[in-house]
Protein backbone atom coordinates (compact mmCIF):
# COMPACT_ATOMS: atom_id res chain seq x y z
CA UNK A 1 -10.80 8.51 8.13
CA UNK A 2 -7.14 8.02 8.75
CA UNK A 3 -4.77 5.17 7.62
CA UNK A 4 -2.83 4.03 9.74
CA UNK A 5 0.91 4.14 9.71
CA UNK A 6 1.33 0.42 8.69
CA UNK A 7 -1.19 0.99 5.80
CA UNK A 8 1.28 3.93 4.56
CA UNK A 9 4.22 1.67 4.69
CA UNK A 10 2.82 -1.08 3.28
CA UNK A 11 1.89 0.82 0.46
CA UNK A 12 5.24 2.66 0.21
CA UNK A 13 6.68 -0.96 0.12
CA UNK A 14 4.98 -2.09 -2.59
CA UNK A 15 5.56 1.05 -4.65
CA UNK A 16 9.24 1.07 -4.44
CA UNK A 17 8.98 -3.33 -4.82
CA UNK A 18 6.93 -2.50 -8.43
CA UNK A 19 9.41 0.15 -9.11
CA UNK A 20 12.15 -1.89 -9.36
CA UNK A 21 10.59 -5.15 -10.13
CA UNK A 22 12.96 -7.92 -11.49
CA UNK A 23 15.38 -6.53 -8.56
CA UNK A 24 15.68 -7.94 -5.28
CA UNK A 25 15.80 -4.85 -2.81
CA UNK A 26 16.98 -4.77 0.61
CA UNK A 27 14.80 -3.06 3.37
CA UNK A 28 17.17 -0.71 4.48
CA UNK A 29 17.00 1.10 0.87
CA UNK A 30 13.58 1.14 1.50
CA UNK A 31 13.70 2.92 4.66
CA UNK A 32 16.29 5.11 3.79
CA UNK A 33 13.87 5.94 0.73
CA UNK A 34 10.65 5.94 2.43
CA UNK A 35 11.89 7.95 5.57
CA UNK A 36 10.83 4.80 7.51
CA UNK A 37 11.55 2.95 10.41
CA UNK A 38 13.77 -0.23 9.81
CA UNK A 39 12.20 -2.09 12.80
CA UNK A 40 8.67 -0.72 11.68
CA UNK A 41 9.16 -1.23 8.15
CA UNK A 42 10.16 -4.82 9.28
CA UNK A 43 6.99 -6.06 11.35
CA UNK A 44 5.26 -4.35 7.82
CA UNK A 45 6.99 -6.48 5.23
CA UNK A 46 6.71 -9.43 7.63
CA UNK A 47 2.74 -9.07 7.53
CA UNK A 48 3.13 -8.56 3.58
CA UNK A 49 5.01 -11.61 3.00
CA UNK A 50 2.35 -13.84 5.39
CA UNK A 51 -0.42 -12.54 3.23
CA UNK A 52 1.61 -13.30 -0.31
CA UNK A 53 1.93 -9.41 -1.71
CA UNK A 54 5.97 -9.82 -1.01
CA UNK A 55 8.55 -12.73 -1.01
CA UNK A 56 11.67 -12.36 0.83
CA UNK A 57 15.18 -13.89 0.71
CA UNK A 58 17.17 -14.57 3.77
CA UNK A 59 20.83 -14.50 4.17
CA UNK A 60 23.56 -12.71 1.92
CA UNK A 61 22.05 -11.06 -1.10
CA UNK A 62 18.57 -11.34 0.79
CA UNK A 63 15.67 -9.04 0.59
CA UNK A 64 12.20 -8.70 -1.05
CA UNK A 65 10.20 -8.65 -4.42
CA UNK A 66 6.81 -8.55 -5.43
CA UNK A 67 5.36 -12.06 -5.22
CA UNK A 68 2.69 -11.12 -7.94
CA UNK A 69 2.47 -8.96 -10.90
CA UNK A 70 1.76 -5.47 -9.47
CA UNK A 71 -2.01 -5.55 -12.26
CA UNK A 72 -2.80 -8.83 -9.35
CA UNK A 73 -2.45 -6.38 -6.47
CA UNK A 74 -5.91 -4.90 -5.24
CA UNK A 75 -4.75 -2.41 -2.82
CA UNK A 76 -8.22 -2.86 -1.32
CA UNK A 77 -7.01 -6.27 -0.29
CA UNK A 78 -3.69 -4.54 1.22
CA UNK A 79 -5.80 -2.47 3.17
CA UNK A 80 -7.98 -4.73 4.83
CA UNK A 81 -5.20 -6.64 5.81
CA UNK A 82 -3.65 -3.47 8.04
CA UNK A 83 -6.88 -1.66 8.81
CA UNK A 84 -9.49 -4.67 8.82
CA UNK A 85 -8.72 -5.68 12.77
CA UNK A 86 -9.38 -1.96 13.77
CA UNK A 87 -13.01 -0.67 14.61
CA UNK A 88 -13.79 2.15 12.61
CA UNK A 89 -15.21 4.32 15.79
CA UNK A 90 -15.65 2.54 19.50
CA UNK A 91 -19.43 1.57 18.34
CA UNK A 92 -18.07 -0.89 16.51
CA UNK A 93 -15.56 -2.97 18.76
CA UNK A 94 -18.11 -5.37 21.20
CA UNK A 95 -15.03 -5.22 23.40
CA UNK A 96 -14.45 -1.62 23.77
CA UNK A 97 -17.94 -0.17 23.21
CA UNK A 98 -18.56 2.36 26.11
CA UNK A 99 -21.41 4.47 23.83
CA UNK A 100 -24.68 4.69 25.54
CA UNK A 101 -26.16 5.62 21.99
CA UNK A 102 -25.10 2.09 20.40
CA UNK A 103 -28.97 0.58 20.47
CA UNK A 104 -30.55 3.58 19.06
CA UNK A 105 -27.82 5.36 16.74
CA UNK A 106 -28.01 5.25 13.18
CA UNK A 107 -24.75 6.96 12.72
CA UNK A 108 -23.54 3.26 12.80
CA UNK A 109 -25.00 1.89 9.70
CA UNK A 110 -23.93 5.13 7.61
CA UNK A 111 -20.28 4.92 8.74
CA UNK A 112 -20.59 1.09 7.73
CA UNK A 113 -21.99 1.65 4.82
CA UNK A 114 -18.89 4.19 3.68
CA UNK A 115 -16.42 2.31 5.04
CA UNK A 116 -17.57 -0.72 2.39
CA UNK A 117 -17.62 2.11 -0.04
CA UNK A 118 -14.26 3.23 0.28
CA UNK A 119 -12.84 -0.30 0.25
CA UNK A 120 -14.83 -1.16 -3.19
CA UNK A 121 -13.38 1.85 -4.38
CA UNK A 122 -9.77 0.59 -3.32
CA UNK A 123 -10.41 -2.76 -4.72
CA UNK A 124 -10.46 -0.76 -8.17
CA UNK A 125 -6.84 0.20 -7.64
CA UNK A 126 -3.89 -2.24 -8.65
CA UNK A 127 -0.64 -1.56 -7.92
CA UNK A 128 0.04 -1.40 -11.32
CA UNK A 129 -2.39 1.54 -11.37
CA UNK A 130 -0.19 3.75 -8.69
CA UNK A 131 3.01 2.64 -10.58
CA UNK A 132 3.06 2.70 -14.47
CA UNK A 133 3.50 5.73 -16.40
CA UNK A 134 4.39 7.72 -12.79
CA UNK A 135 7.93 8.98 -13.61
CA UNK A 136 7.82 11.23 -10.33
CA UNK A 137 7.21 8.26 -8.86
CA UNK A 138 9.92 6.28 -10.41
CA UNK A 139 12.45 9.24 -10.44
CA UNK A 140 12.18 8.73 -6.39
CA UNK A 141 12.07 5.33 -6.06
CA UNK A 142 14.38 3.47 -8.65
CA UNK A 143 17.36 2.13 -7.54
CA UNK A 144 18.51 1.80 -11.01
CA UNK A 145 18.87 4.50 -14.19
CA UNK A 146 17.84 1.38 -16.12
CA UNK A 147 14.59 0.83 -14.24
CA UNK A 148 13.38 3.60 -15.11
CA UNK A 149 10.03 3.45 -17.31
CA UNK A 150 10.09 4.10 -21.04
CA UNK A 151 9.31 7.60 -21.85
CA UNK A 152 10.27 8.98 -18.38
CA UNK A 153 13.60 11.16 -18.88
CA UNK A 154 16.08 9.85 -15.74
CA UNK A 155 16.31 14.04 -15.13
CA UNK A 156 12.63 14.80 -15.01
CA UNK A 157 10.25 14.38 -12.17
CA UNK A 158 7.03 14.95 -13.98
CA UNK A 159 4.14 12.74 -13.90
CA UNK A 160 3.11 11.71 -17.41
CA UNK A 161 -1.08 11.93 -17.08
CA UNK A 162 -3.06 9.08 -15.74
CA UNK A 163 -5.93 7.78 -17.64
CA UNK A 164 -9.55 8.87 -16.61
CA UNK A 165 -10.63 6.52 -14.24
CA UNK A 166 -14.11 6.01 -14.95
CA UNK A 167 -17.15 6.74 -11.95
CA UNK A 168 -18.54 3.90 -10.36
């Protein structure tokens, strides 16, 4: 399974929006952060302000935020919204479907199966999950000294440990 490109930046978005929450941030420091596109990154916050993750500002001092706390964010729910329109493998678009297999294969069910799987596990993860306590993280993408999380040094890169998640 691959994400797709949109998935990625979407993601990246929303990192560098929880980052530096209570800022408004401009999409150019985004892509000039996240080695991204402008026009790309553009169609990408445009889908992620329809479906309520961002809210953007027009005009002179324009730009985006998060439009709810980062702990609200599924990144399950991000996904679907960027992968959800794609068929997993050709066997499952009734448009595209070529596979002479399709009535007999039981690949089909399996793949459908872990697909659900790895979306419930990505409902599990909140932005706030990918975002608090990184300092890497934050050493990369804050715009600000000041944004910085407590008990991340400005100079050090190191992650501070993530909790155990627990197994499903």
């Amino acid at each position: 399974m691959r994400l797709t490109t949109r998935t990625n930046l979407a993601s990246r978005v929303l990192m560098f929006c929880g980052v530096n929450a209570g800022r408004t941030v401009r999409s150019a420091e985004i892509a000039a952060t996240c080695n991204a596109s402008e026009n790309h990154l553009a169609q990408v916050i445009h889908q992620l302000q329809h479906n309520g993750f961002v809210r953007t500002l027009r005009g002179r001092g324009g730009g985006l935020s998060l439009a709810r706390a980062p702990e609200a964010i599924s990144m399950g729910a991000v996904f679907r919204v960027f992968e959800a329109g794609l068929p997993f493998a050709e066997c499952f678009s009734a448009e595209s479907n070529t596979c002479p297999l399709t009535e007999s294969c039981r690949l089909r069910s399996f793949i459908a199966r872990a697909v659900e799987a790895f979306y419930h596990e990505m409902d599990m993860v909140t932005l706030d999950d990918l975002i608090r306590g990184n300092c890497g993280l934050h050493s990369l993408l804050a715009m600000e000294e000041r944004l910085m999380q407590p008990n991340c040094p400005a100079t050090d890169g190191a992650d501070q440990p993530m909790a155990a998640i627990p197994a499903a």
